[in-house]
PDB file of N, CA and C in Angstrom:
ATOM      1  N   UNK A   1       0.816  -1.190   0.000  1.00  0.00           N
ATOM      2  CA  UNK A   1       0.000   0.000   0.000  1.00  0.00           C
ATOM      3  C   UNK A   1       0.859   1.253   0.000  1.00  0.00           C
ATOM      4  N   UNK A   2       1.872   1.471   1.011  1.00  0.00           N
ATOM      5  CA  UNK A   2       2.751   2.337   0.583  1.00  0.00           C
ATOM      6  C   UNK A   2       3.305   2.146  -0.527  1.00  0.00           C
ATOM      7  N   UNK A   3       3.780   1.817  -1.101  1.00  0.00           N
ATOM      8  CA  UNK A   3       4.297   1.960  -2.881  1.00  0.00           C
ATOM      9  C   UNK A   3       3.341   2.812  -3.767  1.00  0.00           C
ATOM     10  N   UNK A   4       2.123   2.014  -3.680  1.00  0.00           N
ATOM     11  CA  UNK A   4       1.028   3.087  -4.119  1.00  0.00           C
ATOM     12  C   UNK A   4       0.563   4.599  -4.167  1.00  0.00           C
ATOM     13  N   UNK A   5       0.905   4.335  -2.442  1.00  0.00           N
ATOM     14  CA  UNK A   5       0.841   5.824  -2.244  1.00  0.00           C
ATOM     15  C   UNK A   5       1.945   6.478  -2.724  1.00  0.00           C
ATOM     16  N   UNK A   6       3.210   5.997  -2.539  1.00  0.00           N
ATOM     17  CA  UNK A   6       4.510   6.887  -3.335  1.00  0.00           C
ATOM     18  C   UNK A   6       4.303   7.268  -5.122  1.00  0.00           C
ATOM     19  N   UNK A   7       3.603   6.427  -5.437  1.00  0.00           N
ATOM     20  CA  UNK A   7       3.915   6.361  -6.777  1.00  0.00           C
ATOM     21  C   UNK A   7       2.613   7.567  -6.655  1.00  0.00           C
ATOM     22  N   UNK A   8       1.561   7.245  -6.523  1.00  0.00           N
ATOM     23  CA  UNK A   8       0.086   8.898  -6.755  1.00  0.00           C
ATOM     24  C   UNK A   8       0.873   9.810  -6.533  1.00  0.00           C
ATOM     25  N   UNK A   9       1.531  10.022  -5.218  1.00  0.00           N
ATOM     26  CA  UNK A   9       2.210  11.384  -5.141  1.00  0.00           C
ATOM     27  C   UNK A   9       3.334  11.638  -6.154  1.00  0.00           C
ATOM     28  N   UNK A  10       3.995  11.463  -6.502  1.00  0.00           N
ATOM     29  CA  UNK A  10       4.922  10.990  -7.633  1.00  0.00           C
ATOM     30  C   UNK A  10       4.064  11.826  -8.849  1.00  0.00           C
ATOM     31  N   UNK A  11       3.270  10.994  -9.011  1.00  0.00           N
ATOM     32  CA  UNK A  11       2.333  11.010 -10.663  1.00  0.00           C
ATOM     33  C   UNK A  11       1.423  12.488 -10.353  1.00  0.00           C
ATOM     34  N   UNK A  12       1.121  12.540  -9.094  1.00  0.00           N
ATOM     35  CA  UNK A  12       0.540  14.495  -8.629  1.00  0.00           C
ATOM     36  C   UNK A  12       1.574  15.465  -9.022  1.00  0.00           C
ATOM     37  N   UNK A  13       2.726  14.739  -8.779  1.00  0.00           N
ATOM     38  CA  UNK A  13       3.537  15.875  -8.515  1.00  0.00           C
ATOM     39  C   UNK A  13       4.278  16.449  -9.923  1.00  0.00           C
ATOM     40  N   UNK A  14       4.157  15.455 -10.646  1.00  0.00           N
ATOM     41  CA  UNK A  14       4.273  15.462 -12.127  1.00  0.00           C
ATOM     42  C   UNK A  14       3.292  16.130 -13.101  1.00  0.00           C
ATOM     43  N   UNK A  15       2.070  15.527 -12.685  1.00  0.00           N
ATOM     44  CA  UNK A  15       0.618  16.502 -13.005  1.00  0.00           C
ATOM     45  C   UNK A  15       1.018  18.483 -12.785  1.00  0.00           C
ATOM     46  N   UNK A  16       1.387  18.375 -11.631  1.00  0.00           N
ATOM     47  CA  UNK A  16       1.229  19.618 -11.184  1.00  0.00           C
ATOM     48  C   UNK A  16       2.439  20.518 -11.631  1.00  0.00           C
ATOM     49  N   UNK A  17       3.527  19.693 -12.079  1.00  0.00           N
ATOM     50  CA  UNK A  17       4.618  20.317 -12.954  1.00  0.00           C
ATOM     51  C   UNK A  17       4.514  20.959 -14.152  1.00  0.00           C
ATOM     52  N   UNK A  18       3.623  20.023 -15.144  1.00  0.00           N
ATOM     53  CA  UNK A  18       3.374  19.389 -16.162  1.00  0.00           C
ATOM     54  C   UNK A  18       1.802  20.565 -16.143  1.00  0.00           C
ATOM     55  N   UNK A  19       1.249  21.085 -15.538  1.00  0.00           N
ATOM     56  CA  UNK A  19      -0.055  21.834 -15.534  1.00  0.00           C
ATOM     57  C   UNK A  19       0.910  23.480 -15.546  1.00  0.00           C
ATOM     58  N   UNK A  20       1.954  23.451 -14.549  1.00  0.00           N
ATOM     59  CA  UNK A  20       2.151  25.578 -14.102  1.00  0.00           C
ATOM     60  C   UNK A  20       2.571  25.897 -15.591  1.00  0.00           C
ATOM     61  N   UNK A  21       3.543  25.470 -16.257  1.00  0.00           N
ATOM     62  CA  UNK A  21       3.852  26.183 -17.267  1.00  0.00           C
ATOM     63  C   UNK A  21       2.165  26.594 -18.431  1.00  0.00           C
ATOM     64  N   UNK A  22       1.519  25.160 -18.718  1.00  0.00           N
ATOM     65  CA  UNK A  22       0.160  25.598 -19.249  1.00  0.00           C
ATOM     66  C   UNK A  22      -0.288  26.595 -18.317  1.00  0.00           C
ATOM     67  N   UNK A  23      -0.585  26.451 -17.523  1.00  0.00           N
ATOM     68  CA  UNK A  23      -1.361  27.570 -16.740  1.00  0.00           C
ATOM     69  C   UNK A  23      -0.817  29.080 -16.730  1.00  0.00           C
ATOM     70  N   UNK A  24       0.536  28.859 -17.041  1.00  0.00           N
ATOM     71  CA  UNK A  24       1.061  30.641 -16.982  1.00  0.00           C
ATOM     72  C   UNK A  24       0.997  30.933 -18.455  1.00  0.00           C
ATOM     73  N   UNK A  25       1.153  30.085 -19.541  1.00  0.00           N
ATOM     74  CA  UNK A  25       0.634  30.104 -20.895  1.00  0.00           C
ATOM     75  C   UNK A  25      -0.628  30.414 -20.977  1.00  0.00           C
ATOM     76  N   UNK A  26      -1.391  29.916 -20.281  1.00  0.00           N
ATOM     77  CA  UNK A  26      -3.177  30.614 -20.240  1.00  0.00           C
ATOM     78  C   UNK A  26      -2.940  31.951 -19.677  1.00  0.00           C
ATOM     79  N   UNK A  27      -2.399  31.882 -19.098  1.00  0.00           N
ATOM     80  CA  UNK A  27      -2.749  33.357 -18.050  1.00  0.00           C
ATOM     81  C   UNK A  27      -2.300  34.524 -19.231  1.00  0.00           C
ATOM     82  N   UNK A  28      -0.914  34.495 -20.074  1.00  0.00           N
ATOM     83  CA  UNK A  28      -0.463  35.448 -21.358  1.00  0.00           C
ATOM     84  C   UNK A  28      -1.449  35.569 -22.129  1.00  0.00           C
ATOM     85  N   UNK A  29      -2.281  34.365 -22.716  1.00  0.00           N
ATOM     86  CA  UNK A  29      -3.256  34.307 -23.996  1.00  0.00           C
ATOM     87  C   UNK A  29      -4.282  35.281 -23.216  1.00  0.00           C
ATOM     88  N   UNK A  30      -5.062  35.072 -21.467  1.00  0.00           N
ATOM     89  CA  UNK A  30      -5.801  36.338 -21.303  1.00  0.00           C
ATOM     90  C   UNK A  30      -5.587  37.448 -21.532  1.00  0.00           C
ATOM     91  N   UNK A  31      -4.594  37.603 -20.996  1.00  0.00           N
ATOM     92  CA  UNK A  31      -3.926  38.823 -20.694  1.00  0.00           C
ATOM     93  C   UNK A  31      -3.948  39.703 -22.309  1.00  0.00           C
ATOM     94  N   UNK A  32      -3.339  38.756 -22.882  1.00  0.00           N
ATOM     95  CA  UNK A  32      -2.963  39.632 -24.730  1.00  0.00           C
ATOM     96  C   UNK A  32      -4.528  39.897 -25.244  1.00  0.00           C
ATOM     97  N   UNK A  33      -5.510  38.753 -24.652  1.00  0.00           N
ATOM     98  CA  UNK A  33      -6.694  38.739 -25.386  1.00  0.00           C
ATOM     99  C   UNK A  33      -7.265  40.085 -25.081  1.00  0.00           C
ATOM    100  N   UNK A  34      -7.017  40.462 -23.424  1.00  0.00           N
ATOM    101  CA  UNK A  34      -8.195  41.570 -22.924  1.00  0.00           C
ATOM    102  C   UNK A  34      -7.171  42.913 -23.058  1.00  0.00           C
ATOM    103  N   UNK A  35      -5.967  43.021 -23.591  1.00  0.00           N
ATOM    104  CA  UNK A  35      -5.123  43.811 -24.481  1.00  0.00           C
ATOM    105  C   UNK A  35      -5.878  44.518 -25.723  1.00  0.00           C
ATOM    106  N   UNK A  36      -6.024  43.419 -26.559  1.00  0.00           N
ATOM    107  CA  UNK A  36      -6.241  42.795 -27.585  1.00  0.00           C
ATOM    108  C   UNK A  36      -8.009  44.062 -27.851  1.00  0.00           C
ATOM    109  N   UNK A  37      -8.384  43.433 -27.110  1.00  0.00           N
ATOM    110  CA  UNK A  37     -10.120  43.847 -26.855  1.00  0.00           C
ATOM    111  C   UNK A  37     -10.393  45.140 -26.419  1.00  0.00           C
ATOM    112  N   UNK A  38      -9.273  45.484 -25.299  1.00  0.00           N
ATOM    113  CA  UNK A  38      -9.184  47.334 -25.103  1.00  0.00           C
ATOM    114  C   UNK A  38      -9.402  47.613 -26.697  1.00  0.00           C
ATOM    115  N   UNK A  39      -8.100  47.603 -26.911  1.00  0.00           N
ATOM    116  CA  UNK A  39      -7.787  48.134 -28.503  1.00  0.00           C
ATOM    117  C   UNK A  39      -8.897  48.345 -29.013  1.00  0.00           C
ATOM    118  N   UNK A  40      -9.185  47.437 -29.636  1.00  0.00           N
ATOM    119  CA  UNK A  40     -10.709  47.224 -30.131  1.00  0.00           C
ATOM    120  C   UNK A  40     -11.590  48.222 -30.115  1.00  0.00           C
ATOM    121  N   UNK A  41     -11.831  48.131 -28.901  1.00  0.00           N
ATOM    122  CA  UNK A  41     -13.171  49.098 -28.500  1.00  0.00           C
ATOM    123  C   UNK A  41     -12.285  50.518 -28.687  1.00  0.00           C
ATOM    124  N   UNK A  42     -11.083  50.679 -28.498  1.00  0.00           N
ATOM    125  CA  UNK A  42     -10.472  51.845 -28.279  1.00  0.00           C
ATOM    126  C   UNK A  42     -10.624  52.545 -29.998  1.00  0.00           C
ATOM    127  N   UNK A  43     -10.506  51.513 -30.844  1.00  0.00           N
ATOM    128  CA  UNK A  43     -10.458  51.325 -32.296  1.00  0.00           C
ATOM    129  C   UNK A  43     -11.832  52.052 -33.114  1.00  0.00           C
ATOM    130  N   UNK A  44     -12.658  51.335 -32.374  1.00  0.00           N
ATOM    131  CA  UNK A  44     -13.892  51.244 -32.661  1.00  0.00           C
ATOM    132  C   UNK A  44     -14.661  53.130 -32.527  1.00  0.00           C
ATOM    133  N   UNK A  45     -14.324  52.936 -31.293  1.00  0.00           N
ATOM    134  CA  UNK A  45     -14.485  54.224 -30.860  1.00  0.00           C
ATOM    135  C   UNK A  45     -14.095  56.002 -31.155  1.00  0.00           C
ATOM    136  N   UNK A  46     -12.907  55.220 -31.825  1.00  0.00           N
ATOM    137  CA  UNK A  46     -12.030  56.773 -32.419  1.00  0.00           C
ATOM    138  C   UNK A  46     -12.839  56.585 -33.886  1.00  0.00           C
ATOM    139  N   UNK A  47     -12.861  55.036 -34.540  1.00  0.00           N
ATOM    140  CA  UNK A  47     -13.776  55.219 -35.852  1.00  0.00           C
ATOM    141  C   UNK A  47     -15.291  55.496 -35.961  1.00  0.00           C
ATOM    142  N   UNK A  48     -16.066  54.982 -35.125  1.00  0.00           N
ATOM    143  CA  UNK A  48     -17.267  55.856 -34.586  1.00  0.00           C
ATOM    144  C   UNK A  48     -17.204  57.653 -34.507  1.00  0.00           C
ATOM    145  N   UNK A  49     -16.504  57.853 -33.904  1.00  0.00           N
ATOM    146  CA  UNK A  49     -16.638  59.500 -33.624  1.00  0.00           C
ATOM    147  C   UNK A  49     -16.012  60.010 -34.409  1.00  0.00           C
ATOM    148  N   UNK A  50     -15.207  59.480 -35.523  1.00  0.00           N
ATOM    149  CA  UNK A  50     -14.738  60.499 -36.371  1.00  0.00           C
ATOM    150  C   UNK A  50     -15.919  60.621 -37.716  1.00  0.00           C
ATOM    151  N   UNK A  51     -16.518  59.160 -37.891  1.00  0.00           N
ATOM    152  CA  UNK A  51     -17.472  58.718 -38.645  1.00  0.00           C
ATOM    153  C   UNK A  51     -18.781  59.949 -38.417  1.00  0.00           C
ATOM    154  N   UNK A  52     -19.378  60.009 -36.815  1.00  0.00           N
ATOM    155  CA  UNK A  52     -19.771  60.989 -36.655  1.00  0.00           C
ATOM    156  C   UNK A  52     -19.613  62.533 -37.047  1.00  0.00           C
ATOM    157  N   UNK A  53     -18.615  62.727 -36.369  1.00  0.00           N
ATOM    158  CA  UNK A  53     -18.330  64.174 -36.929  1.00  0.00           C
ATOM    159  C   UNK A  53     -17.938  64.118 -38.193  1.00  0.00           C
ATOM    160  N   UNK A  54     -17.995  63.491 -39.182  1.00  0.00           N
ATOM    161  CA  UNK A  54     -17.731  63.784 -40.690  1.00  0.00           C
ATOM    162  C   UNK A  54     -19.347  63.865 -41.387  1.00  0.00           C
ATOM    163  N   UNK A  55     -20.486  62.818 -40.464  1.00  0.00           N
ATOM    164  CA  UNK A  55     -21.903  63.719 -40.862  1.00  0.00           C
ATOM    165  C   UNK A  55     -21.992  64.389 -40.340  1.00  0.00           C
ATOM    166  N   UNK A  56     -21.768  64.674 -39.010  1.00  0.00           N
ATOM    167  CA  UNK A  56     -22.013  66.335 -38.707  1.00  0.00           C
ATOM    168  C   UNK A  56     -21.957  67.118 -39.532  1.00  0.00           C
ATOM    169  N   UNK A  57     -20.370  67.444 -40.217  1.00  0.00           N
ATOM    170  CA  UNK A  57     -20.005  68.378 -41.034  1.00  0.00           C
ATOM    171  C   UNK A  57     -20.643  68.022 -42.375  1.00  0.00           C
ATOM    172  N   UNK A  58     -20.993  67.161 -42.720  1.00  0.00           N
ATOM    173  CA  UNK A  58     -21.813  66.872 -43.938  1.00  0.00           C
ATOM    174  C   UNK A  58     -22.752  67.726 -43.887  1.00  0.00           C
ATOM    175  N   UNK A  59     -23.862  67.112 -43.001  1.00  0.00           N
ATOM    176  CA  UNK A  59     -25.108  68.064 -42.377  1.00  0.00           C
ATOM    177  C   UNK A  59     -25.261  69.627 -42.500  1.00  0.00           C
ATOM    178  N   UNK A  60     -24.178  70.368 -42.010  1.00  0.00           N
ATOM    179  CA  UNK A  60     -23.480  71.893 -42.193  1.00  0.00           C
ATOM    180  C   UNK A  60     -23.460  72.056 -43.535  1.00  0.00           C
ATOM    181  N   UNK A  61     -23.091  71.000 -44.184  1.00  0.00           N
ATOM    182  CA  UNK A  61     -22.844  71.254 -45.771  1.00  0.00           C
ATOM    183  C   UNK A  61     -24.066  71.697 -46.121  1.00  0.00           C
ATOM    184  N   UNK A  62     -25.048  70.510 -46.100  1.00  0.00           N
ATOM    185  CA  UNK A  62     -26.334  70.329 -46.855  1.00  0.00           C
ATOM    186  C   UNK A  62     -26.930  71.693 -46.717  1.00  0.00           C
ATOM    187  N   UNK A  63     -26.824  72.341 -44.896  1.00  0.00           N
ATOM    188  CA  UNK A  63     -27.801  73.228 -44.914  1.00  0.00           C
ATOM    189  C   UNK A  63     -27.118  74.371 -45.186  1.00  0.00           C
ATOM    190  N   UNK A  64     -26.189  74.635 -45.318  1.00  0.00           N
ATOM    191  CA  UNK A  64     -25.273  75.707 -46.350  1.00  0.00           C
ATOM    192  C   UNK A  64     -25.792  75.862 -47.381  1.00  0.00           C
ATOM    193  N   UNK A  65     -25.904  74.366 -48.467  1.00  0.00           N
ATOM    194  CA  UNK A  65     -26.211  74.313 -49.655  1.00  0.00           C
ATOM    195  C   UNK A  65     -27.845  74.742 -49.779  1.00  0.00           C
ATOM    196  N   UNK A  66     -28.571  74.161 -49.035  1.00  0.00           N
ATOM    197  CA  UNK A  66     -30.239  73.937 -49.177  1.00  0.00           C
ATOM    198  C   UNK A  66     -30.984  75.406 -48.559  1.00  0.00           C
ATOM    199  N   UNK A  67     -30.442  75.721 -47.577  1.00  0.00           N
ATOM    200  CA  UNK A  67     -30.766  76.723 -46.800  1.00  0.00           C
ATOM    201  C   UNK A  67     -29.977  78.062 -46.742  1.00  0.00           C
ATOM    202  N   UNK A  68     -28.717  78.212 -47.237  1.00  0.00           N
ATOM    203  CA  UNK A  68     -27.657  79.493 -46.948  1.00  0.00           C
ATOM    204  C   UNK A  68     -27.650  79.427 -45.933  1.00  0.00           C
ATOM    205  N   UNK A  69     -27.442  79.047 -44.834  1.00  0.00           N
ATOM    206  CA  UNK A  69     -27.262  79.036 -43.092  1.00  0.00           C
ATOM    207  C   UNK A  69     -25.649  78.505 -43.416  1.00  0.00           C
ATOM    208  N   UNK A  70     -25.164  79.671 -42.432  1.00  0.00           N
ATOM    209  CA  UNK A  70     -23.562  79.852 -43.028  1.00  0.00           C
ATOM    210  C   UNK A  70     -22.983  79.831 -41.261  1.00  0.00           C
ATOM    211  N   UNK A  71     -22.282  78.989 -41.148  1.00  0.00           N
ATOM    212  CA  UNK A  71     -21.976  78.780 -39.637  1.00  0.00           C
ATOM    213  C   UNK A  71     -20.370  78.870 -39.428  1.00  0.00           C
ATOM    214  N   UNK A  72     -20.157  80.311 -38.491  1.00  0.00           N
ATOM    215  CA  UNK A  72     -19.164  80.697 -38.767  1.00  0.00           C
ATOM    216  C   UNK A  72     -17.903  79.728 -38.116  1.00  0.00           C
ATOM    217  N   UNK A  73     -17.886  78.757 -36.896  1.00  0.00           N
ATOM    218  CA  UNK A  73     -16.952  77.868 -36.659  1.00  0.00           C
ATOM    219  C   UNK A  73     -17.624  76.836 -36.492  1.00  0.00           C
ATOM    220  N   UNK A  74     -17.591  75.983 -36.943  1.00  0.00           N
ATOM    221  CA  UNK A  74     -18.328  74.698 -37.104  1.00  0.00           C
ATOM    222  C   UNK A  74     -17.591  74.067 -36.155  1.00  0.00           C
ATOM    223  N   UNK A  75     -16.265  74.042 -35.887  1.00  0.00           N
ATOM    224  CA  UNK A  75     -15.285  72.827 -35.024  1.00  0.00           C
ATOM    225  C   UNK A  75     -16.058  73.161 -33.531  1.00  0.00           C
ATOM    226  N   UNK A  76     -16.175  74.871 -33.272  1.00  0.00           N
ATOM    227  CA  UNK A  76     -16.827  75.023 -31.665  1.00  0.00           C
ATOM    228  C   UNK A  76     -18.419  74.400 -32.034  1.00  0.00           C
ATOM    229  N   UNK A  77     -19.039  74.564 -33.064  1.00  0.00           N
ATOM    230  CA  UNK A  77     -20.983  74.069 -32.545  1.00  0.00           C
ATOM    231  C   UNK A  77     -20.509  72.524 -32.529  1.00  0.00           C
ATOM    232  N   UNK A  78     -19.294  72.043 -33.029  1.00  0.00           N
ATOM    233  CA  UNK A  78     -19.446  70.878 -33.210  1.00  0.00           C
ATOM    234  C   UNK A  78     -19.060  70.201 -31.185  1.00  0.00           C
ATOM    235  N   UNK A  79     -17.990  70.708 -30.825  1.00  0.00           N
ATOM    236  CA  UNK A  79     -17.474  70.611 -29.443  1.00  0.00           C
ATOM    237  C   UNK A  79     -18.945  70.786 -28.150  1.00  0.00           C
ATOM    238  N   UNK A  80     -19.397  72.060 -28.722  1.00  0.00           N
ATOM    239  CA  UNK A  80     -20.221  72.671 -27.799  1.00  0.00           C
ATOM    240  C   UNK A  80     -21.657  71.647 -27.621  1.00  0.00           C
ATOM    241  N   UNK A  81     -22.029  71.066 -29.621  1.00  0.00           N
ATOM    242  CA  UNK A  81     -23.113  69.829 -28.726  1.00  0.00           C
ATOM    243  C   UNK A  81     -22.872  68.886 -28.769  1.00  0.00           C
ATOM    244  N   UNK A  82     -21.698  68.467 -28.727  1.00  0.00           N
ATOM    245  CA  UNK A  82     -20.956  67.357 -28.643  1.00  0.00           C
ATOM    246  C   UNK A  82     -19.436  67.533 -27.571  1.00  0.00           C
ATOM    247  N   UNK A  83     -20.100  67.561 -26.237  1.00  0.00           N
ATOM    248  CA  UNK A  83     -18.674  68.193 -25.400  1.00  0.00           C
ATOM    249  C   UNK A  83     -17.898  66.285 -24.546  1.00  0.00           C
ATOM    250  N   UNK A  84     -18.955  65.397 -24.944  1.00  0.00           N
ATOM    251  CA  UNK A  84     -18.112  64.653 -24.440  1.00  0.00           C
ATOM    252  C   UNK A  84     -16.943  64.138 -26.081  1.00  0.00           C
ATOM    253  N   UNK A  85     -17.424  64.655 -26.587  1.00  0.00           N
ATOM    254  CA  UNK A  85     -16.484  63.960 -27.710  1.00  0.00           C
ATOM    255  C   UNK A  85     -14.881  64.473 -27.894  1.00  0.00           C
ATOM    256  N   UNK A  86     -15.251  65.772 -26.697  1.00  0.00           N
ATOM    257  CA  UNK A  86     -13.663  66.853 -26.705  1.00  0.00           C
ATOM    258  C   UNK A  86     -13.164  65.937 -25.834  1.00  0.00           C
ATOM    259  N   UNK A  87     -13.307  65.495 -24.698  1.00  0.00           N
ATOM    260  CA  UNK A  87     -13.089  64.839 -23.547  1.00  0.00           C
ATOM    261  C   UNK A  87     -12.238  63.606 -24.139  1.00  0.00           C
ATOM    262  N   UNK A  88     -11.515  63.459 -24.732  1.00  0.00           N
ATOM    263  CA  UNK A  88     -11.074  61.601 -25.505  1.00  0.00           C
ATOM    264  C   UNK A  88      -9.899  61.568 -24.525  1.00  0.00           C
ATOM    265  N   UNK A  89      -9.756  59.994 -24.264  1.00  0.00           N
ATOM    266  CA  UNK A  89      -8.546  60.187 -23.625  1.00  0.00           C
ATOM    267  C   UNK A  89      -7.586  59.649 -24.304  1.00  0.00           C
ATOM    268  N   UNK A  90      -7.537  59.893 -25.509  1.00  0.00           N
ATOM    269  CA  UNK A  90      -6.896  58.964 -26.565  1.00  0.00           C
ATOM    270  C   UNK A  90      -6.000  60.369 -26.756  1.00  0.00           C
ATOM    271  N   UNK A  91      -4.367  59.939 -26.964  1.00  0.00           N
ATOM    272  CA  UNK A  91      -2.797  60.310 -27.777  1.00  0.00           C
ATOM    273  C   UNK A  91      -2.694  60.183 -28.797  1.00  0.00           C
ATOM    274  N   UNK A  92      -2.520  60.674 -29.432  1.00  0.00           N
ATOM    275  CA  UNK A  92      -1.906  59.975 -30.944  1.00  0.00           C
ATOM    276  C   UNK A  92      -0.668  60.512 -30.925  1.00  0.00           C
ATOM    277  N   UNK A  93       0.537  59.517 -31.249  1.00  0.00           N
ATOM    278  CA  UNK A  93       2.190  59.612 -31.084  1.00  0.00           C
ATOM    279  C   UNK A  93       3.023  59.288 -32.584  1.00  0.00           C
ATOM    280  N   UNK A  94       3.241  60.514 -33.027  1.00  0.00           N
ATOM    281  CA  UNK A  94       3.935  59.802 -34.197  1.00  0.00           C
ATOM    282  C   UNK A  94       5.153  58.403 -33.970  1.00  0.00           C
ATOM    283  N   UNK A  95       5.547  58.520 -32.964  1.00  0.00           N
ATOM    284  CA  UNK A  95       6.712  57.859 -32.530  1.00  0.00           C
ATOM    285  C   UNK A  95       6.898  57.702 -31.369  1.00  0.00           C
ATOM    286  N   UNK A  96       7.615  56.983 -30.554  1.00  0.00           N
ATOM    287  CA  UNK A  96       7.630  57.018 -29.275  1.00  0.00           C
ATOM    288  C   UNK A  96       8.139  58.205 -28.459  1.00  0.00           C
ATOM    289  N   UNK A  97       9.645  58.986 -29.469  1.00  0.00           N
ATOM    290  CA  UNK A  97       9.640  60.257 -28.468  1.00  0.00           C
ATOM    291  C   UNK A  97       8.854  61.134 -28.585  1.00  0.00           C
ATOM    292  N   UNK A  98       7.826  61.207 -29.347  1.00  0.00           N
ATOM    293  CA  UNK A  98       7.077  62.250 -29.990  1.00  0.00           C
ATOM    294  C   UNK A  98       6.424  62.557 -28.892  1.00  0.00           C
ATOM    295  N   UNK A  99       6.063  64.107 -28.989  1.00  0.00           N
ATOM    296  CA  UNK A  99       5.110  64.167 -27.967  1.00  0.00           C
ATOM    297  C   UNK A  99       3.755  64.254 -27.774  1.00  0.00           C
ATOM    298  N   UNK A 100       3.020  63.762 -26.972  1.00  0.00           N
ATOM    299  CA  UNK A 100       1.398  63.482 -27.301  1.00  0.00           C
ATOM    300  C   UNK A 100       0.725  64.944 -28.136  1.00  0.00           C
ATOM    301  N   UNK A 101      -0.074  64.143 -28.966  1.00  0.00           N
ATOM    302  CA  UNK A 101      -0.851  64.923 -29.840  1.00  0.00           C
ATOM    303  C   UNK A 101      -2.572  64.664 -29.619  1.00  0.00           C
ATOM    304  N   UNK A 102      -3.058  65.287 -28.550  1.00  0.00           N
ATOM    305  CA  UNK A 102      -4.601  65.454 -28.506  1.00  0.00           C
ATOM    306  C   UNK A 102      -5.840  64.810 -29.329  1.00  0.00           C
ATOM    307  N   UNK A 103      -6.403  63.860 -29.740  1.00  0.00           N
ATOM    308  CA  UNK A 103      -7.026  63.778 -29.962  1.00  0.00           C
ATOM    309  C   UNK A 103      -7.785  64.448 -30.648  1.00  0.00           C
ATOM    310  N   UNK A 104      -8.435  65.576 -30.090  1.00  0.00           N
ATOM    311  CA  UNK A 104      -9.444  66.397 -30.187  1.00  0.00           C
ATOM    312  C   UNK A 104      -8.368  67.249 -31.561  1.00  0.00           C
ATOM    313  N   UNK A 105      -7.254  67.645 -30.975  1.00  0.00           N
ATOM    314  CA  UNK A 105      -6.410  68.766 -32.275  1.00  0.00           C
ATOM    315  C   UNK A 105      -6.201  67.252 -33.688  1.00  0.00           C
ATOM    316  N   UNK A 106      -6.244  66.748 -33.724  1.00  0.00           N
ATOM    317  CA  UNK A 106      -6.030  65.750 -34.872  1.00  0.00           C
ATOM    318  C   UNK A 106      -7.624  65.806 -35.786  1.00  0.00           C
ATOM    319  N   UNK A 107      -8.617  65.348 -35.110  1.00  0.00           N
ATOM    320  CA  UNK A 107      -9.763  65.937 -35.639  1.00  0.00           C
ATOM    321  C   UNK A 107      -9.678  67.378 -36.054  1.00  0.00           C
ATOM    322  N   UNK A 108     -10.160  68.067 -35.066  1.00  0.00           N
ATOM    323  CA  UNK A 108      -9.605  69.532 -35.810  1.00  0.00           C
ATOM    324  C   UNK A 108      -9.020  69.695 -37.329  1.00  0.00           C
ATOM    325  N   UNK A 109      -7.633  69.296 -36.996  1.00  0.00           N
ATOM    326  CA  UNK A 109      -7.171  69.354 -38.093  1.00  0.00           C
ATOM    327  C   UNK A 109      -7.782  68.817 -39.489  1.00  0.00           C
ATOM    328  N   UNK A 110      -8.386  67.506 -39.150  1.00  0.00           N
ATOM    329  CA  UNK A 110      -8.686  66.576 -39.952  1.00  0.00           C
ATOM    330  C   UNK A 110      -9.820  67.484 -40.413  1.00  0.00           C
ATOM    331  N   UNK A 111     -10.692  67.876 -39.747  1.00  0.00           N
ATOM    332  CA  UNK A 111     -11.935  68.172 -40.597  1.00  0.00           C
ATOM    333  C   UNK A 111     -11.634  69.608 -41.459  1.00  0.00           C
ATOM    334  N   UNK A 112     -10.721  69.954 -40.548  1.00  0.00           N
ATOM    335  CA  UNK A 112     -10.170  71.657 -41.221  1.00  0.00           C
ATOM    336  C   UNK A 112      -9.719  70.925 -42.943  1.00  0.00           C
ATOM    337  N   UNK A 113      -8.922  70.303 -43.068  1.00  0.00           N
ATOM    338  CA  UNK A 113      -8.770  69.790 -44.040  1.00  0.00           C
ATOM    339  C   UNK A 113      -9.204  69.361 -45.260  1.00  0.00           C
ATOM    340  N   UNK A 114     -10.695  68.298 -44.528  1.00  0.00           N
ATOM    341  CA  UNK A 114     -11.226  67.444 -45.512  1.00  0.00           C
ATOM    342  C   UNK A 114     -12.997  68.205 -45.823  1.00  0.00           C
ATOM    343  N   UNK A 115     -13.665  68.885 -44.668  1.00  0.00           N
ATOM    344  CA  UNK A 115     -14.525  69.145 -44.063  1.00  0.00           C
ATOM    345  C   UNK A 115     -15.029  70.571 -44.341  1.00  0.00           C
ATOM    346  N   UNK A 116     -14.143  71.465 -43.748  1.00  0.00           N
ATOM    347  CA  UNK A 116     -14.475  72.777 -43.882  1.00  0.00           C
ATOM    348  C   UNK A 116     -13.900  73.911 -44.989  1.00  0.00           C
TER     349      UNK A 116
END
């Protein structure tokens, strides 16, 4: 009966060797996954609101075109009814020493550009 028992503990102890490395291998694949999934939504989110504010400024167009209603800064009516959209907590970094570039001034720019 003791032999038996030496050998289970033996064959546990092997199990349990034979399991930490899988198990810290699971633990990376979460980890990268819910990485992975920020992004995502982080992704999602900057393409949503830019998607937005490009009908916004569409919208401005139309009633420019349809109506003559001539709106002298569109970037502030756009901020002012849309103030959580100034709020991003998103960087954009050309590079790593670069230094953070606002969110909110990248739009700006962007719509100054394509938009207004």
């Amino acid at each position: 009966m003791m032999t038996i028992r030496i050998h289970a503990t033996k064959q546990t102890a092997l199990q349990i060797d034979t399991a930490e490395p899988q198990i810290k291998n699971a633990e990376i694949q979460i980890s990268n996954a819910n990485t992975q999934i920020t992004q995502t939504k982080q992704q999602n989110l900057f393409i949503n609101r830019l998607a937005h504010r490009k009908e916004f400024f569409e919208l401005l167009k139309t009633l420019k075109k349809e109506h003559s209603i001539i709106f002298a800064n569109k970037i502030k009516i756009y901020h002012w009814l849309f103030p959580a959209h100034l709020l991003d907590p998103y960087n954009v970094n050309a590079s790593e020493n670069a230094k953070p570039y606002p969110l909110a001034n990248l739009l700006a720019e962007y719509t100054k550009n394509h938009f207004l």
